[in-house]
C-alpha atoms as a PDB file:
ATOM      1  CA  UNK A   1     116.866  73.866 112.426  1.00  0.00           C
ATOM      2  CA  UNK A   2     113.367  73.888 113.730  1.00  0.00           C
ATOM      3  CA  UNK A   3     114.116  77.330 115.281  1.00  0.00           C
ATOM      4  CA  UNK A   4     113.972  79.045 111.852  1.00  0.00           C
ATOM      5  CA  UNK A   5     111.499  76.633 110.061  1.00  0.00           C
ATOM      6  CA  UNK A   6     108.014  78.721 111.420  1.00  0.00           C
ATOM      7  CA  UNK A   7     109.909  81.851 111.292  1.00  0.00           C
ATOM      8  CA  UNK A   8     108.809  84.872 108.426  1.00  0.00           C
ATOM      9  CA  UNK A   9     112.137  86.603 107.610  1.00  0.00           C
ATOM     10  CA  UNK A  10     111.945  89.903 105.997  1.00  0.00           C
ATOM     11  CA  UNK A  11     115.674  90.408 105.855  1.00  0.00           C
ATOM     12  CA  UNK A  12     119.047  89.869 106.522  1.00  0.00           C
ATOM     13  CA  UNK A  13     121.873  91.860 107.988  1.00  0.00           C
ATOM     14  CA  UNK A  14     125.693  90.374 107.691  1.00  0.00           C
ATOM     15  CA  UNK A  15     128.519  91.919 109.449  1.00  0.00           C
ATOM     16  CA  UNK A  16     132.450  90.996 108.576  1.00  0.00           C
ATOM     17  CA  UNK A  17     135.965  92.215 108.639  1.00  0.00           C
ATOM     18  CA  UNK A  18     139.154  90.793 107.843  1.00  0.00           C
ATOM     19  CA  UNK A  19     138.345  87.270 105.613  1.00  0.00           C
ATOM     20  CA  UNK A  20     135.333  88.688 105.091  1.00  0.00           C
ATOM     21  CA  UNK A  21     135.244  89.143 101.440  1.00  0.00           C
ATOM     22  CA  UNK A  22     135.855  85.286 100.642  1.00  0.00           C
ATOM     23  CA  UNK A  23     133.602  84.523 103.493  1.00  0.00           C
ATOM     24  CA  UNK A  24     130.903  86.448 101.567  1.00  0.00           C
ATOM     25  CA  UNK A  25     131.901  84.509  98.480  1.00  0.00           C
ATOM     26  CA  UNK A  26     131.176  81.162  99.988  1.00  0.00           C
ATOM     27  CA  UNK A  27     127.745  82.496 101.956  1.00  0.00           C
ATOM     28  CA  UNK A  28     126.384  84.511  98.987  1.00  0.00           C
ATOM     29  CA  UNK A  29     127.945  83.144  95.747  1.00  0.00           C
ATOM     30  CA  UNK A  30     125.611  81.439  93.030  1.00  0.00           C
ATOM     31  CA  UNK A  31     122.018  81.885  95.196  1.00  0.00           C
ATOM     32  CA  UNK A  32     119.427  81.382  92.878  1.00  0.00           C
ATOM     33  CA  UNK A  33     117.871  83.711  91.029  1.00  0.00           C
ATOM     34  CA  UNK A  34     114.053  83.502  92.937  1.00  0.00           C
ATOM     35  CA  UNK A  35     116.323  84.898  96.000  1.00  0.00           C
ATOM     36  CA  UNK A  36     113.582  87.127  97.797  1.00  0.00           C
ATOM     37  CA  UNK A  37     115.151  88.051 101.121  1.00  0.00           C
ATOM     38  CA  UNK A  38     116.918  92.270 100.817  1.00  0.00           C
ATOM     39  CA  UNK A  39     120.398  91.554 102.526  1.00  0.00           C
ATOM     40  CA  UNK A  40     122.466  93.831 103.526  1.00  0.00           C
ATOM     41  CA  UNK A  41     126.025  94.573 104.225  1.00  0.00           C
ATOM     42  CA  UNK A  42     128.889  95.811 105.980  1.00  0.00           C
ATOM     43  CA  UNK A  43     132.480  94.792 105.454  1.00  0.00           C
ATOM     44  CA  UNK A  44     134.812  97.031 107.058  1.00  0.00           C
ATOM     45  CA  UNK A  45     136.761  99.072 104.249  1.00  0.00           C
ATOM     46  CA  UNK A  46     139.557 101.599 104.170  1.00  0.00           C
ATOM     47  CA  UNK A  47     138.545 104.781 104.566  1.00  0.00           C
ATOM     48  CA  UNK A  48     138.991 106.873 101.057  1.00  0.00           C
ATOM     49  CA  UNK A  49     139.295 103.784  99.198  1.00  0.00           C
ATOM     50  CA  UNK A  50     136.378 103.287  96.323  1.00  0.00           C
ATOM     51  CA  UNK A  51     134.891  99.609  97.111  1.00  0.00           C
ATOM     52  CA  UNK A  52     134.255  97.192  94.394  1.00  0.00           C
ATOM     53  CA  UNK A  53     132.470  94.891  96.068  1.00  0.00           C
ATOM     54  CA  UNK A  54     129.011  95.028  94.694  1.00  0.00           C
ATOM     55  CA  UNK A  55     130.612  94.784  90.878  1.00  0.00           C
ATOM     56  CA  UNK A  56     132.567  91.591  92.593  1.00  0.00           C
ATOM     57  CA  UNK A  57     129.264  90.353  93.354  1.00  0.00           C
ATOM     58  CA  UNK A  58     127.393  91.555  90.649  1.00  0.00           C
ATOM     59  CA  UNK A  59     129.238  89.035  88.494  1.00  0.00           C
ATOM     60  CA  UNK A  60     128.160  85.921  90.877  1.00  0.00           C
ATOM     61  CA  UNK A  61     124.566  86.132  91.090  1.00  0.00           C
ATOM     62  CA  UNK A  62     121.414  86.977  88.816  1.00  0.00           C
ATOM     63  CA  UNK A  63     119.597  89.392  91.060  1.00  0.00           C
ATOM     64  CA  UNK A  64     120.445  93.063  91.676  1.00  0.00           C
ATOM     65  CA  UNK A  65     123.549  94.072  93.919  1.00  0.00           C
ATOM     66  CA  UNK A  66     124.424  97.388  94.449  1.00  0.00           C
ATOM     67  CA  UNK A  67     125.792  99.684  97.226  1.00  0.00           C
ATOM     68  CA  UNK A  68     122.990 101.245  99.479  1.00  0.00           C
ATOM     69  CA  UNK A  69     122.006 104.703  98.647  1.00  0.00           C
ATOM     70  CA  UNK A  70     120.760 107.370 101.216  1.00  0.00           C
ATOM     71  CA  UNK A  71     116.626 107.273 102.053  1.00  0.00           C
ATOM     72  CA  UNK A  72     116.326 104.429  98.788  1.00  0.00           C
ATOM     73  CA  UNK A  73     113.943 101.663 100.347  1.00  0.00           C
ATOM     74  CA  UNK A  74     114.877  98.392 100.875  1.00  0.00           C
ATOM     75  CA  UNK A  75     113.530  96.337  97.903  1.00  0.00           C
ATOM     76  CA  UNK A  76     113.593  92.632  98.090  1.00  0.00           C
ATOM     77  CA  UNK A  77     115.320  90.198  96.174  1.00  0.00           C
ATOM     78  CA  UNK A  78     118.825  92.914  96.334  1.00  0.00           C
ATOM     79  CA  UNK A  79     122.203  92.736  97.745  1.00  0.00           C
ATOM     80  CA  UNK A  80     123.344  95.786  99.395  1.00  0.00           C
ATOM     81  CA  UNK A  81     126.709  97.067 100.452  1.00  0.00           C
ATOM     82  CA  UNK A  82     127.255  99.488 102.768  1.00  0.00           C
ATOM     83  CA  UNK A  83     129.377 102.570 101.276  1.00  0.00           C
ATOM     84  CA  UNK A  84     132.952 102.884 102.477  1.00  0.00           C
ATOM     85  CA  UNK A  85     133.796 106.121 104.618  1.00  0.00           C
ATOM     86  CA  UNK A  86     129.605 106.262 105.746  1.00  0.00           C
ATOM     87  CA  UNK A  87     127.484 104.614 108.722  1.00  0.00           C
ATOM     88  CA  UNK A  88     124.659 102.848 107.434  1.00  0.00           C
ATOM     89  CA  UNK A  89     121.230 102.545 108.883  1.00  0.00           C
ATOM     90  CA  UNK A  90     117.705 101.299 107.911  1.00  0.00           C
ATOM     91  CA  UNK A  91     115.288 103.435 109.114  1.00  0.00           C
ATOM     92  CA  UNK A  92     111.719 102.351 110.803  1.00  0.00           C
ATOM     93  CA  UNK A  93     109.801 103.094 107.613  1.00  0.00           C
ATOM     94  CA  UNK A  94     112.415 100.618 105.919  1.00  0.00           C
ATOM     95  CA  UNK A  95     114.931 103.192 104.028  1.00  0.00           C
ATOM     96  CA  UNK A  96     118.143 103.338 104.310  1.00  0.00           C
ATOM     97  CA  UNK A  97     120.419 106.188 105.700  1.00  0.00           C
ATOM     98  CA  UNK A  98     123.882 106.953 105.598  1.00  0.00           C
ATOM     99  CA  UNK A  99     125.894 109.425 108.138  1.00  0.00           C
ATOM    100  CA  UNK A 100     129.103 110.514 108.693  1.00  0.00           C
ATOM    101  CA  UNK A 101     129.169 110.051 112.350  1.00  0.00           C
ATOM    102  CA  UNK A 102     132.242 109.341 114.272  1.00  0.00           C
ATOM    103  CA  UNK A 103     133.601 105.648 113.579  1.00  0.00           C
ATOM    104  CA  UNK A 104     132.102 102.976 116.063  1.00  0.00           C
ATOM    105  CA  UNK A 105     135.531 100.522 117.513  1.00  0.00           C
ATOM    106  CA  UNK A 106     137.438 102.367 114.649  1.00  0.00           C
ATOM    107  CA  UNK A 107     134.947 101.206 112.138  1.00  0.00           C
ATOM    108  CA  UNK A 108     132.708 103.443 109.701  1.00  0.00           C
ATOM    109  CA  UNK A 109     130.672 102.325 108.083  1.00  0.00           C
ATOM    110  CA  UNK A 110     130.244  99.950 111.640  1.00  0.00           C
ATOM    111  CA  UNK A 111     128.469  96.516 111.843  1.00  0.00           C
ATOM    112  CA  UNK A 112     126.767  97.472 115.120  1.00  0.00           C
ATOM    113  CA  UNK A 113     124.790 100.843 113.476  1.00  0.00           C
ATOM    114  CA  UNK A 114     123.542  98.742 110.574  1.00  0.00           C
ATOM    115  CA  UNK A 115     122.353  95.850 112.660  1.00  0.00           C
ATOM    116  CA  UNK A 116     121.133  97.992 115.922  1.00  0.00           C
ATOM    117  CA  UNK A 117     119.306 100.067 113.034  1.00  0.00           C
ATOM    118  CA  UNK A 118     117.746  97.037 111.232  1.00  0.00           C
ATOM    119  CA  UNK A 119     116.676  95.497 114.854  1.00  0.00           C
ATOM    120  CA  UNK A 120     114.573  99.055 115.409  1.00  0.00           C
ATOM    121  CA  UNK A 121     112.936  98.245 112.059  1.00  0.00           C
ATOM    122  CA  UNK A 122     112.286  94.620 111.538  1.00  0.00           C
ATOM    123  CA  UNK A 123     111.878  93.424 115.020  1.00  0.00           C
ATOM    124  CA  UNK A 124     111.463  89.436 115.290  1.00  0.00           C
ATOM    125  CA  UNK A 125     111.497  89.491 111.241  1.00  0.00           C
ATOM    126  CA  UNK A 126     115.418  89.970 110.818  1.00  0.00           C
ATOM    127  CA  UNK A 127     118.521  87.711 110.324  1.00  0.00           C
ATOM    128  CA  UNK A 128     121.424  89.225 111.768  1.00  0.00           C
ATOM    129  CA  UNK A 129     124.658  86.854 110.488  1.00  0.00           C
ATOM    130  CA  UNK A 130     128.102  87.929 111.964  1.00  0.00           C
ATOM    131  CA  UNK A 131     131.129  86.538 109.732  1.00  0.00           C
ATOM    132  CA  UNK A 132     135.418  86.449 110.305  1.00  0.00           C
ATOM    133  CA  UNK A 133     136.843  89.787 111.929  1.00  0.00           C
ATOM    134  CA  UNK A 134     139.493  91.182 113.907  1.00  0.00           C
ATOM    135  CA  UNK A 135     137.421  93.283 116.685  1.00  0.00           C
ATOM    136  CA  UNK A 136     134.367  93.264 118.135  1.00  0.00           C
ATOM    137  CA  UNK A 137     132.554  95.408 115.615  1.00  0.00           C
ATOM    138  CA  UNK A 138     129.174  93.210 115.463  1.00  0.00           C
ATOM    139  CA  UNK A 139     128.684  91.467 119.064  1.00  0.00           C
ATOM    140  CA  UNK A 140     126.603  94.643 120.452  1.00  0.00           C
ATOM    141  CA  UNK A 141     124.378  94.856 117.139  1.00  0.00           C
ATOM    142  CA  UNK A 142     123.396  91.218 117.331  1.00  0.00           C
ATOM    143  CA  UNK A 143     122.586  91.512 120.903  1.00  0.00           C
ATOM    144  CA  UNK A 144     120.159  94.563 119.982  1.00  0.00           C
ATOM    145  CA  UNK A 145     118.767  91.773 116.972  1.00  0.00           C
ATOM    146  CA  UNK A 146     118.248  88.989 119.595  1.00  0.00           C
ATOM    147  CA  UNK A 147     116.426  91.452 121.762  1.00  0.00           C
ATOM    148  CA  UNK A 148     114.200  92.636 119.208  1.00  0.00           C
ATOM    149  CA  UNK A 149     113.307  89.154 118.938  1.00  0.00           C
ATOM    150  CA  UNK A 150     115.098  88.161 115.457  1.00  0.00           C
ATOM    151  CA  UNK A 151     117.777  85.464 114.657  1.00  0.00           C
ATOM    152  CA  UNK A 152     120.746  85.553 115.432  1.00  0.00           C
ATOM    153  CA  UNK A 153     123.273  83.646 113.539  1.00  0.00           C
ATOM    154  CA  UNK A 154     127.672  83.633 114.074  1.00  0.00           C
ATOM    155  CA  UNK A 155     130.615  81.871 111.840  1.00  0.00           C
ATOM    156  CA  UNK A 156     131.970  78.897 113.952  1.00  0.00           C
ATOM    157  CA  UNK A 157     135.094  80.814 115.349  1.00  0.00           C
ATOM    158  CA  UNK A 158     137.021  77.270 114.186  1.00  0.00           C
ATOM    159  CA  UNK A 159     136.236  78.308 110.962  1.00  0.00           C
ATOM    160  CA  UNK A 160     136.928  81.746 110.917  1.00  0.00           C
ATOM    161  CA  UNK A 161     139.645  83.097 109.255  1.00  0.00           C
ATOM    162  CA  UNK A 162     140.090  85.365 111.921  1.00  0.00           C
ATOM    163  CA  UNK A 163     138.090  84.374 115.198  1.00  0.00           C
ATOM    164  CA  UNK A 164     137.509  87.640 116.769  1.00  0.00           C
ATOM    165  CA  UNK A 165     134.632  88.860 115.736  1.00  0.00           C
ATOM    166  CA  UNK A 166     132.568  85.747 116.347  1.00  0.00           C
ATOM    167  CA  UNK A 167     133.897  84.821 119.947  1.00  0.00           C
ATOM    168  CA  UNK A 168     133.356  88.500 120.799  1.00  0.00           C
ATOM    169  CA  UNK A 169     129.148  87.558 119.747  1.00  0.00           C
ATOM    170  CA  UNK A 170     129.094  84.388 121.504  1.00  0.00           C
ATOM    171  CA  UNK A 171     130.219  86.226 124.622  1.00  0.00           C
ATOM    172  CA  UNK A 172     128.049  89.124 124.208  1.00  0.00           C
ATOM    173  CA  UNK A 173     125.018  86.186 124.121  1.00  0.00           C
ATOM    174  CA  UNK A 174     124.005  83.354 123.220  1.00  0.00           C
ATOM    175  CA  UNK A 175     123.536  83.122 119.824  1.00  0.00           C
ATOM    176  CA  UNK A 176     120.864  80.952 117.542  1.00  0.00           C
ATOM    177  CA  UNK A 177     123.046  79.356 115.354  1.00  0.00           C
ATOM    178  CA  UNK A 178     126.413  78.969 115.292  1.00  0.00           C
ATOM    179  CA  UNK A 179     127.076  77.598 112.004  1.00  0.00           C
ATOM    180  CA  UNK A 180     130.149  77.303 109.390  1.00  0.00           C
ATOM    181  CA  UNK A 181     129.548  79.318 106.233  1.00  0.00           C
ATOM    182  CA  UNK A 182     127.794  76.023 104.170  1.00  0.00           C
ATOM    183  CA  UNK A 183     125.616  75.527 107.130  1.00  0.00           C
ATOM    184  CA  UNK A 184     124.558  79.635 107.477  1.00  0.00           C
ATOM    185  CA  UNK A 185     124.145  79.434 103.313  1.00  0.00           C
ATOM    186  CA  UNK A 186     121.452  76.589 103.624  1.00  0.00           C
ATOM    187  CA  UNK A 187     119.720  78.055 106.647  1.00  0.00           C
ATOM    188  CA  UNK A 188     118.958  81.070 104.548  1.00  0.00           C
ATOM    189  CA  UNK A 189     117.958  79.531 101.710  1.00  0.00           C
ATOM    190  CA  UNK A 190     115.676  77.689 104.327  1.00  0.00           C
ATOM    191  CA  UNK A 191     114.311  81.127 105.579  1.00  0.00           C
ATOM    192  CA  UNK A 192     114.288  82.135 102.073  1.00  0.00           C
ATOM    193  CA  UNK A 193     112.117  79.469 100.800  1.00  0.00           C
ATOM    194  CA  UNK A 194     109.528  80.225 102.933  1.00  0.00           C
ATOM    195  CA  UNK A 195     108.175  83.205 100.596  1.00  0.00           C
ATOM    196  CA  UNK A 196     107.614  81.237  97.914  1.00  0.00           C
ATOM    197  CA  UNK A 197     104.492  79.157  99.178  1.00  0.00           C
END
């Protein structure tokens, strides 16, 4: 992985849709409590329907998780989840914002805002991690990460519970890593560890 051994990460972005909640499970579940990396989220949601993912997660690991909360900062050592029924956005002074603008491929709050968003304000310092979905909500938002310069990591499609979503990334570009979930887990932990010295 010598691609993301010298690299300083200052966050992560992850992207999913349908699987995506188990996915999460397996990539997130149990990370230690020194976790430093802010990581944030979008799973696509019903519209209208209250989302109870960050009490899901809340239960699975010893640092904060909670849904992100218009023009809050980005604190490290937090798991965010986008709210359902808003777009969500980091801004360049490292806040978030949420908008009702129109859904993006049928999707608000959409994978591509959040990580086109967090490319503008972390540059070469973000991890942009696309998981299992059913369209190609994500592929144009990790192309905006690689550009900026940041990493760009995709679920093996043989993996995937549904392969969508990461085939429509690896077509969109090449991506750094293309990694089953216990693979993407250790990388970040990898990226991770490299706060604490």
């Amino acid at each position: 992985m010598s691609s993301g051994d010298s690299r300083r990460i200052e966050a992560v972005v992850v992207g999913a849709s349908a699987g995506g909640v188990d996915a999460l499970i397996t990539l997130l579940g149990n990370l230690p409590a020194h976790w430093w990396l802010p990581t944030t989220v979008v799973i696509h949601l019903p519209e209208g329907h209250e989302s109870r993912l960050a009490e899901v997660f809340r239960h699975r690991l010893p640092f904060p998780v909670q849904e992100a909360e218009d023009k809050a900062p980005v604190a490290p050592g937090t798991l965010y989840f986008a709210p359902p029924g808003y777009h969500l956005s980091i801004e360049r002074d490292r806040t978030f914002s949420l908008s009702c603008e129109p859904p993006v491929l049928f999707s608000r709050p959409a994978i591509d805002v959040l990580m086109a968003s967090a490319a503008d304000a972390y540059g070469p310092t973000l991890v942009g991690v696309l998981l299992t979905g059913a369209n190609e909500d994500g592929a144009a938002g990790l192309l905006r990460i690689h550009e900026a310069g940041g990493l760009t990591v995709v679920q093996d499609p043989a993996e995937a519970l549904v392969p969508t979503m990461p085939r429509a990334a690896i077509a969109a570009h090449a991506p750094d890593f293309v990694l089953p979930l216990r693979d993407i887990r250790a990388l970040l932990l990898q990226l991770d560890s490299a706060h604490a010295h």
